[in-house]
PDB file of N, CA and C in Angstrom:
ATOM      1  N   UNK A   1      -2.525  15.618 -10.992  1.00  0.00           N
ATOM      2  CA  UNK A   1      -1.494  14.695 -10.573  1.00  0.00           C
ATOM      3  C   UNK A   1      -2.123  13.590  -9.749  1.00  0.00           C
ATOM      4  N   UNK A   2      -1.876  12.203  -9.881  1.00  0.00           N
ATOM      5  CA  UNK A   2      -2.325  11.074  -8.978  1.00  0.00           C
ATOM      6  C   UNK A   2      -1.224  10.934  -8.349  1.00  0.00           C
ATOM      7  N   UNK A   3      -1.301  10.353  -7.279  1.00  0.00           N
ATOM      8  CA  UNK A   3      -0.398   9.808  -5.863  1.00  0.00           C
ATOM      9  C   UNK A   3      -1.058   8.257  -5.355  1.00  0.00           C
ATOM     10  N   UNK A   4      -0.155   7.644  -5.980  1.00  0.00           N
ATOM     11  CA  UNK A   4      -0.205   5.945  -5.694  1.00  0.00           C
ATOM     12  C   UNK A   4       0.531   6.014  -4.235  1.00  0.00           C
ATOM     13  N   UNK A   5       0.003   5.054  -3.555  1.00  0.00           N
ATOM     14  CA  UNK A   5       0.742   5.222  -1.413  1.00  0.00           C
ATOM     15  C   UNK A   5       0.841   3.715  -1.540  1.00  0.00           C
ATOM     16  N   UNK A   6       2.122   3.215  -0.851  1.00  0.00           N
ATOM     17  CA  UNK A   6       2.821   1.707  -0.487  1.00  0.00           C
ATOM     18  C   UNK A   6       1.414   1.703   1.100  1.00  0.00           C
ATOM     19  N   UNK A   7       1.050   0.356   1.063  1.00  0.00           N
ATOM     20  CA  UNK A   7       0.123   0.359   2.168  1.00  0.00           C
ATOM     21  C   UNK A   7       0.085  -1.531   2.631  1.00  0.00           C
ATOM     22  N   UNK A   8       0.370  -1.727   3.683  1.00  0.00           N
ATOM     23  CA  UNK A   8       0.432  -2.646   4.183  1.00  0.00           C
ATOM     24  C   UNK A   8      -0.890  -4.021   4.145  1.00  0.00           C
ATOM     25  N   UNK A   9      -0.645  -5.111   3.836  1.00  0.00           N
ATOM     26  CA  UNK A   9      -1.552  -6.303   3.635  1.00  0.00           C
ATOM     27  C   UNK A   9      -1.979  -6.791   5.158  1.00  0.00           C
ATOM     28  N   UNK A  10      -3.310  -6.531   5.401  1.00  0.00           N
ATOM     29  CA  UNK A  10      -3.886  -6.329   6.967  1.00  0.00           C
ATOM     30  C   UNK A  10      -4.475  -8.335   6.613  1.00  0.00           C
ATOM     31  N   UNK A  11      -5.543  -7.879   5.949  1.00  0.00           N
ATOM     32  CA  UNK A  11      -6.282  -8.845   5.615  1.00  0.00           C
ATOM     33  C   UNK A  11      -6.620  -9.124   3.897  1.00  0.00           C
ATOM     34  N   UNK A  12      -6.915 -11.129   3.697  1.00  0.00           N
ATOM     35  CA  UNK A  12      -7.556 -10.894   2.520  1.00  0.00           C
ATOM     36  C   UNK A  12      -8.637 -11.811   2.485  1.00  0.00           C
ATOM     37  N   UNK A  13      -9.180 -11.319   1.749  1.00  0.00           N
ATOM     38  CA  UNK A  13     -10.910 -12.523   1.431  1.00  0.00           C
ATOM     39  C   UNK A  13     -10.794 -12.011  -0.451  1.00  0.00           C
ATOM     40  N   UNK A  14     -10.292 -13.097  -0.893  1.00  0.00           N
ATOM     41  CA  UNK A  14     -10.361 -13.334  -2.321  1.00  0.00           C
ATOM     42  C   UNK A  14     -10.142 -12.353  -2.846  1.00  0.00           C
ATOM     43  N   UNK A  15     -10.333 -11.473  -3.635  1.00  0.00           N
ATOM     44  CA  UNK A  15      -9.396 -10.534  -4.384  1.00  0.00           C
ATOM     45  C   UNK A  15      -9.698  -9.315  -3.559  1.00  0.00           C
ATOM     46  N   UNK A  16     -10.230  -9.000  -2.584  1.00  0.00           N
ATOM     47  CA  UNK A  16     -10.449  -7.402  -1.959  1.00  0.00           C
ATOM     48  C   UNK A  16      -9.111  -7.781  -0.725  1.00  0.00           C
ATOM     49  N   UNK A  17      -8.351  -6.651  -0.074  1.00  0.00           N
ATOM     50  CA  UNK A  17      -7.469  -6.998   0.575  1.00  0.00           C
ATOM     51  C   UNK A  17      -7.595  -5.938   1.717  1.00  0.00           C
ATOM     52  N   UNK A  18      -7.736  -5.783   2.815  1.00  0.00           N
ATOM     53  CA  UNK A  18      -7.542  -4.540   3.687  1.00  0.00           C
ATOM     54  C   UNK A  18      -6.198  -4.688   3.995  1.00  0.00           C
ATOM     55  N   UNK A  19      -6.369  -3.057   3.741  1.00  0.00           N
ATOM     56  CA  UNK A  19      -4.910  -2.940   3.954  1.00  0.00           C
ATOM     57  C   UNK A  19      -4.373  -1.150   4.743  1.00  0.00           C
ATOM     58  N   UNK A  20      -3.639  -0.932   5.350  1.00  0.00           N
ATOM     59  CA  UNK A  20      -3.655   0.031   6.191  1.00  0.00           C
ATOM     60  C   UNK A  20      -2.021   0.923   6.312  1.00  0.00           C
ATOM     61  N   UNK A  21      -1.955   2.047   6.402  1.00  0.00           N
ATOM     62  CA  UNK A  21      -1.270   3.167   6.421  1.00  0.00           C
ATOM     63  C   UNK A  21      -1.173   4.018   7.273  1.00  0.00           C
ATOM     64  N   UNK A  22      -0.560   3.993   8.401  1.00  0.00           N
ATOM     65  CA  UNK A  22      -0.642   5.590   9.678  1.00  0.00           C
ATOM     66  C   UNK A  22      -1.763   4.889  11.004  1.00  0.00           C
ATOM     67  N   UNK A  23      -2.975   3.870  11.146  1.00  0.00           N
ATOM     68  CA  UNK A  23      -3.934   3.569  11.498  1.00  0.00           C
ATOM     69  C   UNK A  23      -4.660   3.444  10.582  1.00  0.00           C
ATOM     70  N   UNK A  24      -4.823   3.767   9.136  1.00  0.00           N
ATOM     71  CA  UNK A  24      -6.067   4.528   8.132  1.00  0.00           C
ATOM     72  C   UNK A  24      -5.973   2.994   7.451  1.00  0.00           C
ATOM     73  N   UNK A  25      -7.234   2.675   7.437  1.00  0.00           N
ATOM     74  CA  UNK A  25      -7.252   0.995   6.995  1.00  0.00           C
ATOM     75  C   UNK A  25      -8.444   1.169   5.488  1.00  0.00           C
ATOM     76  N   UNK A  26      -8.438   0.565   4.272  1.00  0.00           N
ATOM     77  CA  UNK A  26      -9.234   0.634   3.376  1.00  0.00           C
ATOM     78  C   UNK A  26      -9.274  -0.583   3.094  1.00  0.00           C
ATOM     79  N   UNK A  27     -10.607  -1.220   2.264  1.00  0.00           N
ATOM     80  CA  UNK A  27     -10.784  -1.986   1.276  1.00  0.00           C
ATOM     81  C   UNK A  27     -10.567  -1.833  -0.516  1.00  0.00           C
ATOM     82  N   UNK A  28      -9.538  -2.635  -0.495  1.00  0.00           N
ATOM     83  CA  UNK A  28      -9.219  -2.524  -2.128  1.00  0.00           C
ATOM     84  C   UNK A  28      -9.341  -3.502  -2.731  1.00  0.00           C
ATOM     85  N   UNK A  29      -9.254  -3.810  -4.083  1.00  0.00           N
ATOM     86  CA  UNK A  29      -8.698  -4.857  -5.244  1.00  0.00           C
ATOM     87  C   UNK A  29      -7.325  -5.007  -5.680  1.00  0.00           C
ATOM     88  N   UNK A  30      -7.052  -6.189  -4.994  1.00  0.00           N
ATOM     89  CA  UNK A  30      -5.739  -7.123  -5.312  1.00  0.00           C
ATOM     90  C   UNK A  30      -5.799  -7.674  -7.002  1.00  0.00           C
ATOM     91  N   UNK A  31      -6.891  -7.757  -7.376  1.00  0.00           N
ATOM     92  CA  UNK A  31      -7.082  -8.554  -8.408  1.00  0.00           C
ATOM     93  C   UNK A  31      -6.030  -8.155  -9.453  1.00  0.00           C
ATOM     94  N   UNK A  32      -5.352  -7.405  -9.610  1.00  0.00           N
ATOM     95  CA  UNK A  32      -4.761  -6.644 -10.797  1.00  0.00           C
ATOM     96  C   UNK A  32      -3.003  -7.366 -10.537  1.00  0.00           C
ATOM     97  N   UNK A  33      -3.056  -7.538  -9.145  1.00  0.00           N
ATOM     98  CA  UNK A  33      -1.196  -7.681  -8.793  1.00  0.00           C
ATOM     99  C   UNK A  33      -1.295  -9.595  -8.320  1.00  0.00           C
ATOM    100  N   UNK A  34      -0.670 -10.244  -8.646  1.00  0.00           N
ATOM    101  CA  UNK A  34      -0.115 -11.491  -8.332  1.00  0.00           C
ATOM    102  C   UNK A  34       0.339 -11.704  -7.314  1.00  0.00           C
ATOM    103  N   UNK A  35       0.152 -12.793  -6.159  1.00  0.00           N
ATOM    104  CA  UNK A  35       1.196 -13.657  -5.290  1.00  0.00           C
ATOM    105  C   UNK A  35       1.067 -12.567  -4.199  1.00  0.00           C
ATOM    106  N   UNK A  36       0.024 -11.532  -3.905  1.00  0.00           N
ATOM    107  CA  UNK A  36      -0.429 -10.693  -2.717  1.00  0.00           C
ATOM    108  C   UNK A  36      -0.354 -11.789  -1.163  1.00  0.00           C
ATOM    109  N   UNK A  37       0.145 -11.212  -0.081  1.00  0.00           N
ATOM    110  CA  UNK A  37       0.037 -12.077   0.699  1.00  0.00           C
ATOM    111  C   UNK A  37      -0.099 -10.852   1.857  1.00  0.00           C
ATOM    112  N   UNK A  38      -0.779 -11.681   3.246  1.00  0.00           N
ATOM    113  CA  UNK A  38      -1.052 -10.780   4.131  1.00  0.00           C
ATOM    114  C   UNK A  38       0.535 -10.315   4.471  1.00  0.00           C
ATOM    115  N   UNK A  39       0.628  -9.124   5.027  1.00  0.00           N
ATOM    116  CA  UNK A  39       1.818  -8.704   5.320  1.00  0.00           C
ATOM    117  C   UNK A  39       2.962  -8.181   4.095  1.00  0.00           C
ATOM    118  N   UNK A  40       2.637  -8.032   2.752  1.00  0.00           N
ATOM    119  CA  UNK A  40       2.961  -7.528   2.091  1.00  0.00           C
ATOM    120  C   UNK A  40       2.601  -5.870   1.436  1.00  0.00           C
ATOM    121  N   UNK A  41       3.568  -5.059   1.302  1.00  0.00           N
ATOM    122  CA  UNK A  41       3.075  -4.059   0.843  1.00  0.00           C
ATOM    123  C   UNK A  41       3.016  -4.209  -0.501  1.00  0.00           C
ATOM    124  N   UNK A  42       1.869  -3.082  -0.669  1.00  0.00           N
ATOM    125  CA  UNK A  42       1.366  -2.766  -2.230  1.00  0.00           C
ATOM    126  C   UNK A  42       0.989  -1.260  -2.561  1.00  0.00           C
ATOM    127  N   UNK A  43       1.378  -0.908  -3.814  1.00  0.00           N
ATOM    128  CA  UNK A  43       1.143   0.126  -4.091  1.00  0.00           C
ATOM    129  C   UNK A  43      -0.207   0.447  -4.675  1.00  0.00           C
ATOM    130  N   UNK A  44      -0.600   1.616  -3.614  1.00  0.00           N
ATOM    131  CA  UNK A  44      -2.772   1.649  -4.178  1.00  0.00           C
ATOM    132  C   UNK A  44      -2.919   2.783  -4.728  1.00  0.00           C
ATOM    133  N   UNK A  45      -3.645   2.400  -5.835  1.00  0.00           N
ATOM    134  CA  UNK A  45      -3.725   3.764  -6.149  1.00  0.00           C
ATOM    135  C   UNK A  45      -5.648   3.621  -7.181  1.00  0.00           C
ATOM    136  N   UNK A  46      -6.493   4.640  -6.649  1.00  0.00           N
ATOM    137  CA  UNK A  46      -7.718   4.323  -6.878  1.00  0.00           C
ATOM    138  C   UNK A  46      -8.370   3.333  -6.410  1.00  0.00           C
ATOM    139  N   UNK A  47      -7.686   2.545  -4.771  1.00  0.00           N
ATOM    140  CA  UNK A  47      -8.883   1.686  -4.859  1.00  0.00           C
ATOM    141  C   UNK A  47      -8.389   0.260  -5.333  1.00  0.00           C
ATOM    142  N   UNK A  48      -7.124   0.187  -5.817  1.00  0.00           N
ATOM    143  CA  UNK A  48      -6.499  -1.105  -6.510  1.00  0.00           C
ATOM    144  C   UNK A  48      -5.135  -1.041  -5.974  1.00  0.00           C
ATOM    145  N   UNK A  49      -4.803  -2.287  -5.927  1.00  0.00           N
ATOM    146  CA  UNK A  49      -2.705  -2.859  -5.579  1.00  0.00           C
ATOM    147  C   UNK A  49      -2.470  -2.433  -7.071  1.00  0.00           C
ATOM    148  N   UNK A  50      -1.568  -2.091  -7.497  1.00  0.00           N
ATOM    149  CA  UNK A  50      -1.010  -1.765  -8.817  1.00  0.00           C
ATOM    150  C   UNK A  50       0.216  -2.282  -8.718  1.00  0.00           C
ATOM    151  N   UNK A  51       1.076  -2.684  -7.409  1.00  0.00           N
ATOM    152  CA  UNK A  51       2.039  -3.012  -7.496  1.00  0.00           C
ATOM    153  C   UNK A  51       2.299  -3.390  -6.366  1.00  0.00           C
ATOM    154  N   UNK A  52       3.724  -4.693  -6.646  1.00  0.00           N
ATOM    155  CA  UNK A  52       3.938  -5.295  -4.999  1.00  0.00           C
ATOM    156  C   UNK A  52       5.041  -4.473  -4.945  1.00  0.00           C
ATOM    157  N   UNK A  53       5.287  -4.425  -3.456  1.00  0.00           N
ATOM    158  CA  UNK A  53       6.649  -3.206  -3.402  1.00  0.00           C
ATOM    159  C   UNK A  53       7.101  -4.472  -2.095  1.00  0.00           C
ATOM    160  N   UNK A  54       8.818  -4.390  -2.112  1.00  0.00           N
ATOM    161  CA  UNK A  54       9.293  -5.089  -0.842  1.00  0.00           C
ATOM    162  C   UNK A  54       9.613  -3.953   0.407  1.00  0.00           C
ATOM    163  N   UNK A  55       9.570  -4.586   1.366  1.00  0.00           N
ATOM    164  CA  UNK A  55       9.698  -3.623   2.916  1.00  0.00           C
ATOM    165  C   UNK A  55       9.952  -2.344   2.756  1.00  0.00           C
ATOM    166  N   UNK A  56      11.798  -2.980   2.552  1.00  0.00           N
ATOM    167  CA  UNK A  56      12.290  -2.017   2.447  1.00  0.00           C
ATOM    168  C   UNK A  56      12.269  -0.587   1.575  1.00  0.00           C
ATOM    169  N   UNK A  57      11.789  -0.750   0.054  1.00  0.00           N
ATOM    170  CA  UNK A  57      11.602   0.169  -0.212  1.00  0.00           C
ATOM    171  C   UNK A  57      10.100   1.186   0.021  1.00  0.00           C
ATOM    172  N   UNK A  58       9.307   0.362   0.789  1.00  0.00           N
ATOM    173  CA  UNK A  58       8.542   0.463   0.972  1.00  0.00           C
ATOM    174  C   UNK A  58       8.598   1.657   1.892  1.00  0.00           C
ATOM    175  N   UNK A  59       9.550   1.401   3.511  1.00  0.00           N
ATOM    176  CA  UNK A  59       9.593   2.153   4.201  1.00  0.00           C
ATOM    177  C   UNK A  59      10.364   3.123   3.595  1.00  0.00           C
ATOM    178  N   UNK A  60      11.231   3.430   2.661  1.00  0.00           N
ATOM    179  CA  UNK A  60      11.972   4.195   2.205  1.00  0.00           C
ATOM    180  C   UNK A  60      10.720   5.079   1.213  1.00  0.00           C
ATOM    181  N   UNK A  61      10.115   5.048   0.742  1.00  0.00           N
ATOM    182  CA  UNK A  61       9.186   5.916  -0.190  1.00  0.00           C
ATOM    183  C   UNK A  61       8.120   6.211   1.221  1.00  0.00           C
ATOM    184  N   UNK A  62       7.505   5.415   2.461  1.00  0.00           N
ATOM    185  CA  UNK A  62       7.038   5.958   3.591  1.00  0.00           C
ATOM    186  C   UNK A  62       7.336   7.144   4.087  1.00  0.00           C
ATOM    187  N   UNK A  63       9.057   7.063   4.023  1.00  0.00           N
ATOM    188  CA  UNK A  63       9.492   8.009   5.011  1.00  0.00           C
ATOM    189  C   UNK A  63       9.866   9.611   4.081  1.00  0.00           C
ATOM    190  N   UNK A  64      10.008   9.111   2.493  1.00  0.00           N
ATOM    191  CA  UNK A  64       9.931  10.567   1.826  1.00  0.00           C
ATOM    192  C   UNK A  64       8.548  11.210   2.481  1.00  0.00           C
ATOM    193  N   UNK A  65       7.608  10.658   2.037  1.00  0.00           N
ATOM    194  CA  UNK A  65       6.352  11.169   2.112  1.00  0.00           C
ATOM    195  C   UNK A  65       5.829  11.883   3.572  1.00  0.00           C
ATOM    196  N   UNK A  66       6.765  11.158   4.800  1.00  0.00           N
ATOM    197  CA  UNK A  66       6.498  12.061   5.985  1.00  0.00           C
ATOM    198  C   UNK A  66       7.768  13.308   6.046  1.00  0.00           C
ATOM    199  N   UNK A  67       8.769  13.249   5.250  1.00  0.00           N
ATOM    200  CA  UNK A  67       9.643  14.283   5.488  1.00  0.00           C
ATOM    201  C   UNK A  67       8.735  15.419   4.520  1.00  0.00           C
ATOM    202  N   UNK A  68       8.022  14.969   3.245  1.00  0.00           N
ATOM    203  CA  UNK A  68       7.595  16.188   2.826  1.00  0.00           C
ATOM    204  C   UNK A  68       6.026  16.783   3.679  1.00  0.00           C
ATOM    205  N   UNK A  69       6.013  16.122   4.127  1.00  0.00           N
ATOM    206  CA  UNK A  69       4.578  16.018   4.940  1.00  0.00           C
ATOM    207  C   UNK A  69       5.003  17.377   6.063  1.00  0.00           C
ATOM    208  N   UNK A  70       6.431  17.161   6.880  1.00  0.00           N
ATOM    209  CA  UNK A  70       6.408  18.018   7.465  1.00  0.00           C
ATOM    210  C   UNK A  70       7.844  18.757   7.198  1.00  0.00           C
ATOM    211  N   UNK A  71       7.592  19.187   5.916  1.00  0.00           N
ATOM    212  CA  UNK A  71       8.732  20.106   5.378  1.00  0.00           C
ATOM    213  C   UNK A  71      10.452  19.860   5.415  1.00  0.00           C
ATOM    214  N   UNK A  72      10.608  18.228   6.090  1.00  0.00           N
ATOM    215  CA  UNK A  72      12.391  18.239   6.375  1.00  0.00           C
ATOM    216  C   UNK A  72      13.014  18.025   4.845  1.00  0.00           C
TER     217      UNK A  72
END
């Protein structure tokens, strides 16, 4: 099973984007998703944005992932 995570647009320098989750900050490739901007979430999965996601659902698929995280 893969698990793609919504992760926040920290920084960008041309198609690599840091971007960060909980404190946990990575370097990825934007190159694949369009119209990336700092402060946008994206969905990563391997290392790549695969998808732009808006806030809100953003925090809404966040907050599944900490209710299963700690069993609510």
């Amino acid at each position: 099973m893969c698990l793609a995570v919504p992760m926040r647009v920290k920084k960008i320098n041309k198609n690599i984007a840091e971007v960060e989750l909980s404190g946990i900050s990575r370097n990825i490739d934007i190159s694949l998703v369009k119209g990336v901007n700092v402060g946008d979430y994206v969905i990563v999965h391997a290392g790549f944005a695969i998808q732009k996601l808006n806030k809100k659902d953003a925090k809404a698929t966040l907050r599944i992932f900490s209710e299963m995280r700690n069993g609510t």
